[in-house]
PDB file of N, CA and C in Angstrom:
ATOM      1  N   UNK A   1     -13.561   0.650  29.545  1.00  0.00           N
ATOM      2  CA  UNK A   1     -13.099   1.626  28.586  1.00  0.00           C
ATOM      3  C   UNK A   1     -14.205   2.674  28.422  1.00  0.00           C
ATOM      4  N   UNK A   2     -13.446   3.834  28.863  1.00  0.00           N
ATOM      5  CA  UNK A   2     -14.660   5.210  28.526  1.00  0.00           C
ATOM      6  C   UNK A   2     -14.360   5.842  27.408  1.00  0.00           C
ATOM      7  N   UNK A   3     -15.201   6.368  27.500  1.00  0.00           N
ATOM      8  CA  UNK A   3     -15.284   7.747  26.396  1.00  0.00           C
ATOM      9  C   UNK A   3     -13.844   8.726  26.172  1.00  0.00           C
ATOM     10  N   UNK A   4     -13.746   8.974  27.504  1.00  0.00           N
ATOM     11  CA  UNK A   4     -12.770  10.018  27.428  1.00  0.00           C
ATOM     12  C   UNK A   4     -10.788   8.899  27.089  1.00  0.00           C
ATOM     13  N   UNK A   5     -10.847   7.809  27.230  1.00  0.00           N
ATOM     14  CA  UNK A   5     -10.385   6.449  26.669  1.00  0.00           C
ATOM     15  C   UNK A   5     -10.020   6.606  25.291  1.00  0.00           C
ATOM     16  N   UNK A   6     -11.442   6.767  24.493  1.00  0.00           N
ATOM     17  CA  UNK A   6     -11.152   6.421  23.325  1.00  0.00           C
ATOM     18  C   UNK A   6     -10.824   7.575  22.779  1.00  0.00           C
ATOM     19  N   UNK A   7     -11.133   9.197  23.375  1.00  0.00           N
ATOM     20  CA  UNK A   7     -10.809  10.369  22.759  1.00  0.00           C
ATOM     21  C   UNK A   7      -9.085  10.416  22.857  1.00  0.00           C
ATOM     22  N   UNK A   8      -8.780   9.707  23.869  1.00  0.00           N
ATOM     23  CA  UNK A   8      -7.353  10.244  23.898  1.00  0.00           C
ATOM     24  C   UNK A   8      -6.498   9.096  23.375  1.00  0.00           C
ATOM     25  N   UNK A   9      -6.942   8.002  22.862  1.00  0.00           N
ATOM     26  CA  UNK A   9      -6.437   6.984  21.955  1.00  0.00           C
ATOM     27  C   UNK A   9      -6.469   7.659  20.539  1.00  0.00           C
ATOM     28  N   UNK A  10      -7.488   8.543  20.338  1.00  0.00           N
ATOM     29  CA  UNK A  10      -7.309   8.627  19.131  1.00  0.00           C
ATOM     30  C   UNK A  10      -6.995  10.096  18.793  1.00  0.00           C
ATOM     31  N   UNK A  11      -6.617  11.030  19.623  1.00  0.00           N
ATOM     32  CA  UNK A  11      -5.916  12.188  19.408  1.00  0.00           C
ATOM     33  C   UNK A  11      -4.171  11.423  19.516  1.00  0.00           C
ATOM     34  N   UNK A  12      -3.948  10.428  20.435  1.00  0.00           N
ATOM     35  CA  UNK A  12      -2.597  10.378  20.469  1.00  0.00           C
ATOM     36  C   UNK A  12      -2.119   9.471  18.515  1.00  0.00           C
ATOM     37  N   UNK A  13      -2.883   8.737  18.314  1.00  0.00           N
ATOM     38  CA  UNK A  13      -2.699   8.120  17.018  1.00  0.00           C
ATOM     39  C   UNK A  13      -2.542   9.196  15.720  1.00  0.00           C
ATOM     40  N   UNK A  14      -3.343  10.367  15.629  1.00  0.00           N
ATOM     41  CA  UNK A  14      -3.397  11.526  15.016  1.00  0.00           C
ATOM     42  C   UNK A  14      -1.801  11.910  15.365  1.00  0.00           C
ATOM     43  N   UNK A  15      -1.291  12.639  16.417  1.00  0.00           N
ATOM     44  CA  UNK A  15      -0.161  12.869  16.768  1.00  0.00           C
ATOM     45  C   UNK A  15       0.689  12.248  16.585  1.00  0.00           C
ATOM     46  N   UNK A  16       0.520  10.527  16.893  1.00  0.00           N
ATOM     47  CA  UNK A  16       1.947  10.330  16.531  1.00  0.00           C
ATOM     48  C   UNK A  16       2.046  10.207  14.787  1.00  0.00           C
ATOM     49  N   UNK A  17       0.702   9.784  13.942  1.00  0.00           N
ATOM     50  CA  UNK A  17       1.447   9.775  12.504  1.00  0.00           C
ATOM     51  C   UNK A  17       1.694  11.400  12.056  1.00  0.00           C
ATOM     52  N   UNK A  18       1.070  12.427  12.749  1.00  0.00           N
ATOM     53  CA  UNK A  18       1.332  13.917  12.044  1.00  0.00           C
ATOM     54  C   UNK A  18       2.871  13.628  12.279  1.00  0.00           C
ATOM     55  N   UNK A  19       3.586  13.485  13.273  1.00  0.00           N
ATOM     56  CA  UNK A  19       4.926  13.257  14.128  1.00  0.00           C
ATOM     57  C   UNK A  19       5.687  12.537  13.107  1.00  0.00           C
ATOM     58  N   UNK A  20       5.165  11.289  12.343  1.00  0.00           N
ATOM     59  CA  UNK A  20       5.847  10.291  11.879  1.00  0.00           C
ATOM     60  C   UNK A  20       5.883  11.352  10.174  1.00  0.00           C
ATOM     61  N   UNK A  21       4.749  11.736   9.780  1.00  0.00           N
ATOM     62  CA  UNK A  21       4.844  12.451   8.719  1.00  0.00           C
ATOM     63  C   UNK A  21       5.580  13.542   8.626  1.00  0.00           C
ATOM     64  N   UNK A  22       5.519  14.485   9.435  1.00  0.00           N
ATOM     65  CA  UNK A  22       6.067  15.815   9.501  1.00  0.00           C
ATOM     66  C   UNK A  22       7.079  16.121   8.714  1.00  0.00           C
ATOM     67  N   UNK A  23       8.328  15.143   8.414  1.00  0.00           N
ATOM     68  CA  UNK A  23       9.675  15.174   7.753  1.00  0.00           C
ATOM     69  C   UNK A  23       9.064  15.199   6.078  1.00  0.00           C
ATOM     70  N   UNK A  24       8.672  14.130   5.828  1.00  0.00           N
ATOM     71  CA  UNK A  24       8.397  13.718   4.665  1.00  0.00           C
ATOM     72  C   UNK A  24       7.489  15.049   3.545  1.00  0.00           C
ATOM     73  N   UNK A  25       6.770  15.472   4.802  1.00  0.00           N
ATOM     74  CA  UNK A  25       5.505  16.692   4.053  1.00  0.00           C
ATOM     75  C   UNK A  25       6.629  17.715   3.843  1.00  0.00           C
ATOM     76  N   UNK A  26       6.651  18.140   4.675  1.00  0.00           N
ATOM     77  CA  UNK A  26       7.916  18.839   5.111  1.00  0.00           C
ATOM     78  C   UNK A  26       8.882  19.610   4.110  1.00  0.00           C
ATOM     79  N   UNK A  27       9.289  18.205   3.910  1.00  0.00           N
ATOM     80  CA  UNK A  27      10.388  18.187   2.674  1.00  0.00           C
ATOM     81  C   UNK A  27      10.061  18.445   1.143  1.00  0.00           C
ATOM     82  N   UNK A  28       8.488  17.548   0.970  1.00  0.00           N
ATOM     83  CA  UNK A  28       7.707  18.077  -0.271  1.00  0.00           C
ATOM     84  C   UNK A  28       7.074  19.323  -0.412  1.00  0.00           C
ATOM     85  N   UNK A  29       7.101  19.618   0.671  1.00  0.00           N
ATOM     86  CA  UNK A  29       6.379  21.159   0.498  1.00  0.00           C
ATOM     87  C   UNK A  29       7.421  22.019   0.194  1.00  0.00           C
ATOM     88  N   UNK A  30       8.813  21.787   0.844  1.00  0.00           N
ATOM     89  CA  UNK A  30       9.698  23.489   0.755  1.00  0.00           C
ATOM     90  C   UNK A  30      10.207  22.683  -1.034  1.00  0.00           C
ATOM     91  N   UNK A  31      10.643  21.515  -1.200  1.00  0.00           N
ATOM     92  CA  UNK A  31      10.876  20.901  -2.448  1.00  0.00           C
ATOM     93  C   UNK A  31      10.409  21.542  -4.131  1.00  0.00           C
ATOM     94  N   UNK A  32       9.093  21.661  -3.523  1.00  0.00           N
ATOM     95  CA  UNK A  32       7.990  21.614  -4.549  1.00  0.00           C
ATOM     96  C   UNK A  32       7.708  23.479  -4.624  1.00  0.00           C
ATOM     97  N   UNK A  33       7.971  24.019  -3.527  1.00  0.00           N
ATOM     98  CA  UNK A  33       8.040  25.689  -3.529  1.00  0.00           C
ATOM     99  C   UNK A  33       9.022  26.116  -4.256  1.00  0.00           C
ATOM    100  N   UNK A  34      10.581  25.327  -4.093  1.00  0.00           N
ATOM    101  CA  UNK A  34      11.558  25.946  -4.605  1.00  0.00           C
ATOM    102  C   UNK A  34      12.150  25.223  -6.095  1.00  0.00           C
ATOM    103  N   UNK A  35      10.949  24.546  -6.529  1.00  0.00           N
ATOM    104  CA  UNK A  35      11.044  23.716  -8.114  1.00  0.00           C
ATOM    105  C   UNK A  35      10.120  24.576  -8.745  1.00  0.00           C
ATOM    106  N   UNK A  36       8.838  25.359  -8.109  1.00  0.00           N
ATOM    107  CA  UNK A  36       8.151  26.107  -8.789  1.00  0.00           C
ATOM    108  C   UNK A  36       8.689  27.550  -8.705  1.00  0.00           C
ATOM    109  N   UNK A  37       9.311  27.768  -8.186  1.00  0.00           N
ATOM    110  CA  UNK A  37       9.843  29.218  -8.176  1.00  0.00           C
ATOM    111  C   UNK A  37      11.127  28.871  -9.528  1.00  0.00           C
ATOM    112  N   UNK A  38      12.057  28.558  -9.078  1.00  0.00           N
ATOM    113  CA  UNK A  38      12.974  27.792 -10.400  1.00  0.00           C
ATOM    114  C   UNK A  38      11.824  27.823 -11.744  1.00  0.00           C
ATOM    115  N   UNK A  39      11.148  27.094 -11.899  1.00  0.00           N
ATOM    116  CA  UNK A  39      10.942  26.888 -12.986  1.00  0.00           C
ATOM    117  C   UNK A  39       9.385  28.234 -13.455  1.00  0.00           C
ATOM    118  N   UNK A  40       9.139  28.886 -12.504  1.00  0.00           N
ATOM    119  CA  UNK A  40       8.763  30.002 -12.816  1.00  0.00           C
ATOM    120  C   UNK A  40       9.889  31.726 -13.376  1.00  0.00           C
ATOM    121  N   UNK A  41      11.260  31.401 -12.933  1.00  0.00           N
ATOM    122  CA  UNK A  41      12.363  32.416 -13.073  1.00  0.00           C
ATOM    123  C   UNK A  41      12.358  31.981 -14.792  1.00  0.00           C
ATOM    124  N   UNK A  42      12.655  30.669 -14.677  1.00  0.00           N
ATOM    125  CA  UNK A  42      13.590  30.151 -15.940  1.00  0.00           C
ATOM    126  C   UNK A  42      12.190  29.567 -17.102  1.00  0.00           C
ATOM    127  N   UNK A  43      10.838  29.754 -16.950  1.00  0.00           N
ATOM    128  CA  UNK A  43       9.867  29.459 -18.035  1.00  0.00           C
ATOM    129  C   UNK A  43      10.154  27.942 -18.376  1.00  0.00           C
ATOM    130  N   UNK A  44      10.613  27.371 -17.423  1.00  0.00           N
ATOM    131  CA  UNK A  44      10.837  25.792 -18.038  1.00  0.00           C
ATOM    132  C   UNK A  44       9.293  24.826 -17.008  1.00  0.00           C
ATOM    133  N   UNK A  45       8.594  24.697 -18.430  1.00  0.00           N
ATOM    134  CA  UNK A  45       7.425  24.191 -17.602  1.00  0.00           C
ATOM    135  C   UNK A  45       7.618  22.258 -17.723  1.00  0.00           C
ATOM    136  N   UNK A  46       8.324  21.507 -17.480  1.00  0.00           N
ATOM    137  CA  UNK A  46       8.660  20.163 -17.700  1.00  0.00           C
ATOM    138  C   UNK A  46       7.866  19.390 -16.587  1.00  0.00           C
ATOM    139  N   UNK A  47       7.131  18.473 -16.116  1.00  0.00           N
ATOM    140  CA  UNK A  47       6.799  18.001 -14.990  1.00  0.00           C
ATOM    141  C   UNK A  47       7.201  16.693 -14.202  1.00  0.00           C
ATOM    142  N   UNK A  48       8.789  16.815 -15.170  1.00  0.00           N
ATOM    143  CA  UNK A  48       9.460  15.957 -14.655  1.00  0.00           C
ATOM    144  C   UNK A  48      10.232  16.318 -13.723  1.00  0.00           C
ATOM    145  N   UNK A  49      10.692  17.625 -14.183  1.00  0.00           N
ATOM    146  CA  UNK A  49      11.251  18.674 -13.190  1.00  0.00           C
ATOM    147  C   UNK A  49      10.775  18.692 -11.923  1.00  0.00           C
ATOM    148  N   UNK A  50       9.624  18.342 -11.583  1.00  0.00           N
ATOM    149  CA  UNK A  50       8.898  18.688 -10.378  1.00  0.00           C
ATOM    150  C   UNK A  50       9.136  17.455  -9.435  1.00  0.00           C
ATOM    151  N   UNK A  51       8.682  16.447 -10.172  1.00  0.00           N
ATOM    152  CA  UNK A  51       8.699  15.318  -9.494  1.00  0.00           C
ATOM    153  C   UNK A  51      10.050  14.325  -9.233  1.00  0.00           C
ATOM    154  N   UNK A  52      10.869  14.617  -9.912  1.00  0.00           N
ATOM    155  CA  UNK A  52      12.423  13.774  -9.344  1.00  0.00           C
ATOM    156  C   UNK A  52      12.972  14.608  -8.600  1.00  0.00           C
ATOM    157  N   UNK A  53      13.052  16.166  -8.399  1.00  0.00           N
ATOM    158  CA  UNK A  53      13.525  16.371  -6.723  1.00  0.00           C
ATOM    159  C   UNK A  53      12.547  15.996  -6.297  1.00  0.00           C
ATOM    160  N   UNK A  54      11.594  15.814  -5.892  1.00  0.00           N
ATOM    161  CA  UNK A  54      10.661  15.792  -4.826  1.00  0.00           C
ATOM    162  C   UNK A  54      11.114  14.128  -4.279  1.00  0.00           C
ATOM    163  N   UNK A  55      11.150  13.420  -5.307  1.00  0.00           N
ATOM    164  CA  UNK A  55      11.462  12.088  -5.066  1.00  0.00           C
ATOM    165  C   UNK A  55      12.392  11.304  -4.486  1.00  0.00           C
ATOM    166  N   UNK A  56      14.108  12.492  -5.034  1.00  0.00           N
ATOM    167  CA  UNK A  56      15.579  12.605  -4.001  1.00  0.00           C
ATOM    168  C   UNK A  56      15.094  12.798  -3.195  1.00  0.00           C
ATOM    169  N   UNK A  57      14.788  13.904  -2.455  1.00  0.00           N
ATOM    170  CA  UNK A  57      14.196  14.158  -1.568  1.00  0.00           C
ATOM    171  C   UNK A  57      13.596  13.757  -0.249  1.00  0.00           C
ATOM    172  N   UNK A  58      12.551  12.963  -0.970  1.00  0.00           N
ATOM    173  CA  UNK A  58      12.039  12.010   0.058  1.00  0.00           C
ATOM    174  C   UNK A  58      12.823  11.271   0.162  1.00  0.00           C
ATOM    175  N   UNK A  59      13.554  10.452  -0.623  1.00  0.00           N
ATOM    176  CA  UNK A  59      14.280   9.511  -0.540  1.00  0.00           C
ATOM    177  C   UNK A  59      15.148   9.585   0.544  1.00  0.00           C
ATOM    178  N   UNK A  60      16.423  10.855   0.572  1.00  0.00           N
ATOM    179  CA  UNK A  60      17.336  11.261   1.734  1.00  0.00           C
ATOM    180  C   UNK A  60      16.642  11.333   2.782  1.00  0.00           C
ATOM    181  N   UNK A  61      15.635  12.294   2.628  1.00  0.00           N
ATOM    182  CA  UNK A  61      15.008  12.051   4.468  1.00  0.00           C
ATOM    183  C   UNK A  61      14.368  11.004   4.561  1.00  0.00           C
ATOM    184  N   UNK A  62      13.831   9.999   4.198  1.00  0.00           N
ATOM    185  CA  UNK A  62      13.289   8.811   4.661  1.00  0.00           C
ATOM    186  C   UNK A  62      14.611   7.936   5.007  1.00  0.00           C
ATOM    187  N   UNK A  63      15.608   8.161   4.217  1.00  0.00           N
ATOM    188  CA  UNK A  63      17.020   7.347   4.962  1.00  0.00           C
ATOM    189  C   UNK A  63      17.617   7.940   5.857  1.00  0.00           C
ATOM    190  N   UNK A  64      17.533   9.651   6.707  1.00  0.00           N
ATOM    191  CA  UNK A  64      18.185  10.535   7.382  1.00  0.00           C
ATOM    192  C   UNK A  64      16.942  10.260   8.534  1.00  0.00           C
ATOM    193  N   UNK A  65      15.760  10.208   8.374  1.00  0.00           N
ATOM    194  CA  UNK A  65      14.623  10.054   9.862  1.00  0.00           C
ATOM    195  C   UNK A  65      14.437   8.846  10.045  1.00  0.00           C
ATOM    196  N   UNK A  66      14.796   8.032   9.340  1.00  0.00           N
ATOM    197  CA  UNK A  66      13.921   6.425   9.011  1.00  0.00           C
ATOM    198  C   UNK A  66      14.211   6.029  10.603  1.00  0.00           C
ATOM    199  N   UNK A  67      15.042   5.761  11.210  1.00  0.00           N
ATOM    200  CA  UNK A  67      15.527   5.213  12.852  1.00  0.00           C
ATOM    201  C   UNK A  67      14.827   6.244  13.325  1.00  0.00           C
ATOM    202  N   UNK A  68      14.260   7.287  13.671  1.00  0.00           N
ATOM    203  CA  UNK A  68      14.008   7.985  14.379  1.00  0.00           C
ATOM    204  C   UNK A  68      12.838   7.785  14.139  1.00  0.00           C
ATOM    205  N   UNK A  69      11.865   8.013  13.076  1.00  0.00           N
ATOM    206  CA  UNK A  69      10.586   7.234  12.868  1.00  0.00           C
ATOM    207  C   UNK A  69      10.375   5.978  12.748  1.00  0.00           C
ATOM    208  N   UNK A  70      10.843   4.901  13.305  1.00  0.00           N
ATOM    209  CA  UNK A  70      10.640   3.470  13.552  1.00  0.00           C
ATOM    210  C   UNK A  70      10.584   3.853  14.907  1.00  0.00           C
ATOM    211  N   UNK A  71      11.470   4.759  15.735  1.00  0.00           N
ATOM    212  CA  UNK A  71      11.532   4.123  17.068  1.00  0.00           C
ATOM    213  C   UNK A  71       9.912   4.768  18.154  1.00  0.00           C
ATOM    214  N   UNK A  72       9.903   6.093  17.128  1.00  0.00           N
ATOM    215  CA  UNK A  72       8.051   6.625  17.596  1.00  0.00           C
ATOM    216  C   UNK A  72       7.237   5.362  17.125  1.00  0.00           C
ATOM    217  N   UNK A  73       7.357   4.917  15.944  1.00  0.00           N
ATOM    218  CA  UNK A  73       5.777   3.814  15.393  1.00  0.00           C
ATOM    219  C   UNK A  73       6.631   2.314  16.571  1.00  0.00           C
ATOM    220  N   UNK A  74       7.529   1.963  16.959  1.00  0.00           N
ATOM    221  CA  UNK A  74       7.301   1.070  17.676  1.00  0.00           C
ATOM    222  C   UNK A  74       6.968   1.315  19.042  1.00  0.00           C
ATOM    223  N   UNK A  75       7.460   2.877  19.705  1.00  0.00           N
ATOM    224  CA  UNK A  75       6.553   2.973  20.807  1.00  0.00           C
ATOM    225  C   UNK A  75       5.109   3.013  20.908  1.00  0.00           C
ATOM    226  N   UNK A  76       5.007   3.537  19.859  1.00  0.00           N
ATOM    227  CA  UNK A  76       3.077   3.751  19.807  1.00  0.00           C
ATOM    228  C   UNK A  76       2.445   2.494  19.853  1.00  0.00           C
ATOM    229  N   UNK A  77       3.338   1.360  18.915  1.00  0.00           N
ATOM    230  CA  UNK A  77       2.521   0.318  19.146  1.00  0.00           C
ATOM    231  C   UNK A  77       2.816  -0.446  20.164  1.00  0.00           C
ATOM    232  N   UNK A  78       3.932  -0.360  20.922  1.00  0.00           N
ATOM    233  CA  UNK A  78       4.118  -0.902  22.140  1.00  0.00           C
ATOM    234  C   UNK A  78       3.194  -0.486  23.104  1.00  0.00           C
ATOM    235  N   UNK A  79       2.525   1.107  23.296  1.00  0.00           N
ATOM    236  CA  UNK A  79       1.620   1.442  24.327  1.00  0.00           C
ATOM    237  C   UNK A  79       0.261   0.825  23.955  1.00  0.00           C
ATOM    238  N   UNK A  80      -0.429   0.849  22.405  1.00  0.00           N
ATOM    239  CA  UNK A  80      -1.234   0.231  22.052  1.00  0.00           C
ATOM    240  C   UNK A  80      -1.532  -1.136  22.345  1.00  0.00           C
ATOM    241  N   UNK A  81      -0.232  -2.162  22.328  1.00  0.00           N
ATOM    242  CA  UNK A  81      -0.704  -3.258  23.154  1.00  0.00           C
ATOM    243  C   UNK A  81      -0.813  -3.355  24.575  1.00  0.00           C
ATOM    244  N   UNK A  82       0.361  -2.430  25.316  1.00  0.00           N
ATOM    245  CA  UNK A  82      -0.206  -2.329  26.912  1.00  0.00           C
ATOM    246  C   UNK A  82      -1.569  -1.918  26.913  1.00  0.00           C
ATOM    247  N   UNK A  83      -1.903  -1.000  26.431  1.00  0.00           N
ATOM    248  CA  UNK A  83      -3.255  -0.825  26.592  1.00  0.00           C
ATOM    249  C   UNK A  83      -4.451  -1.938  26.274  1.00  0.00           C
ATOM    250  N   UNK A  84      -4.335  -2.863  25.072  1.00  0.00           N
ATOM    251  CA  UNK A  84      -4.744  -4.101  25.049  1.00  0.00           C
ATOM    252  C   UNK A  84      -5.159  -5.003  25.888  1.00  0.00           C
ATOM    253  N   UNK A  85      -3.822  -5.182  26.661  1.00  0.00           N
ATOM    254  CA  UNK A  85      -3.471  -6.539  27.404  1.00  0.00           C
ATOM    255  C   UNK A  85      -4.297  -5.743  29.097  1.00  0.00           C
ATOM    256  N   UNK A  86      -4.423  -4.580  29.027  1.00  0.00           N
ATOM    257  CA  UNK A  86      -4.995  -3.670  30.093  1.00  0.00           C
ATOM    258  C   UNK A  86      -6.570  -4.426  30.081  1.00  0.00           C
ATOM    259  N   UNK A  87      -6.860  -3.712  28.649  1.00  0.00           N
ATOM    260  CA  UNK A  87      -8.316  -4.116  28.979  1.00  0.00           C
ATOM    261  C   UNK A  87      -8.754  -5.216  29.224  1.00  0.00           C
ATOM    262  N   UNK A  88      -7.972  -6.340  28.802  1.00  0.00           N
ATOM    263  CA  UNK A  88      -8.291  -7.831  28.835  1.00  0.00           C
ATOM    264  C   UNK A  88      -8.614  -8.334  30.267  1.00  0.00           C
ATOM    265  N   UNK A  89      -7.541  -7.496  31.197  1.00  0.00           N
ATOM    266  CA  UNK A  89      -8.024  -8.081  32.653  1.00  0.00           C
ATOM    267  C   UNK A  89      -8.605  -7.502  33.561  1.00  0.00           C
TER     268      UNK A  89
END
């Protein structure tokens, strides 16, 4: 195992959770833009307001990506153990 080994083990691990995250941020970011704009029109400063969409939210897309992000985190860890069982012999 080299150097250039462990650089690209650990740029691909970076990638795949940015990959696995992407939906979730995603969703809190445009969420949380368009709860502060709302509640900047309408002077309603509540901070409950903020946080139960954000929370639907996640909720729907974690049930709308959830199969699609299981099937990246079980490839990743499927290559992670080929790579394992690599070095062993």
């Amino acid at each position: 195992m080299d150097s250039s080994f462990v650089l690209y083990m650990g740029r691909h691990t970076l990638e795949t959770a940015m990959l696995v995250l992407a939906p979730i941020l995603l969703t809190c970011m445009v969420v949380g833009v368009v709860v502060t704009l709302l509640q900047a029109v309408t002077s309603i400063r509540d901070m409950t307001l903020t946080i139960v969409p954000k929370l639907l939210a996640v909720g729907v897309v974690m049930l709308v990506c959830g199969g699609w992000t299981l099937g990246i985190i079980l490839k990743f860890t499927n290559q992670i153990f080929g790579h394992i069982q690599n070095i062993g012999h």
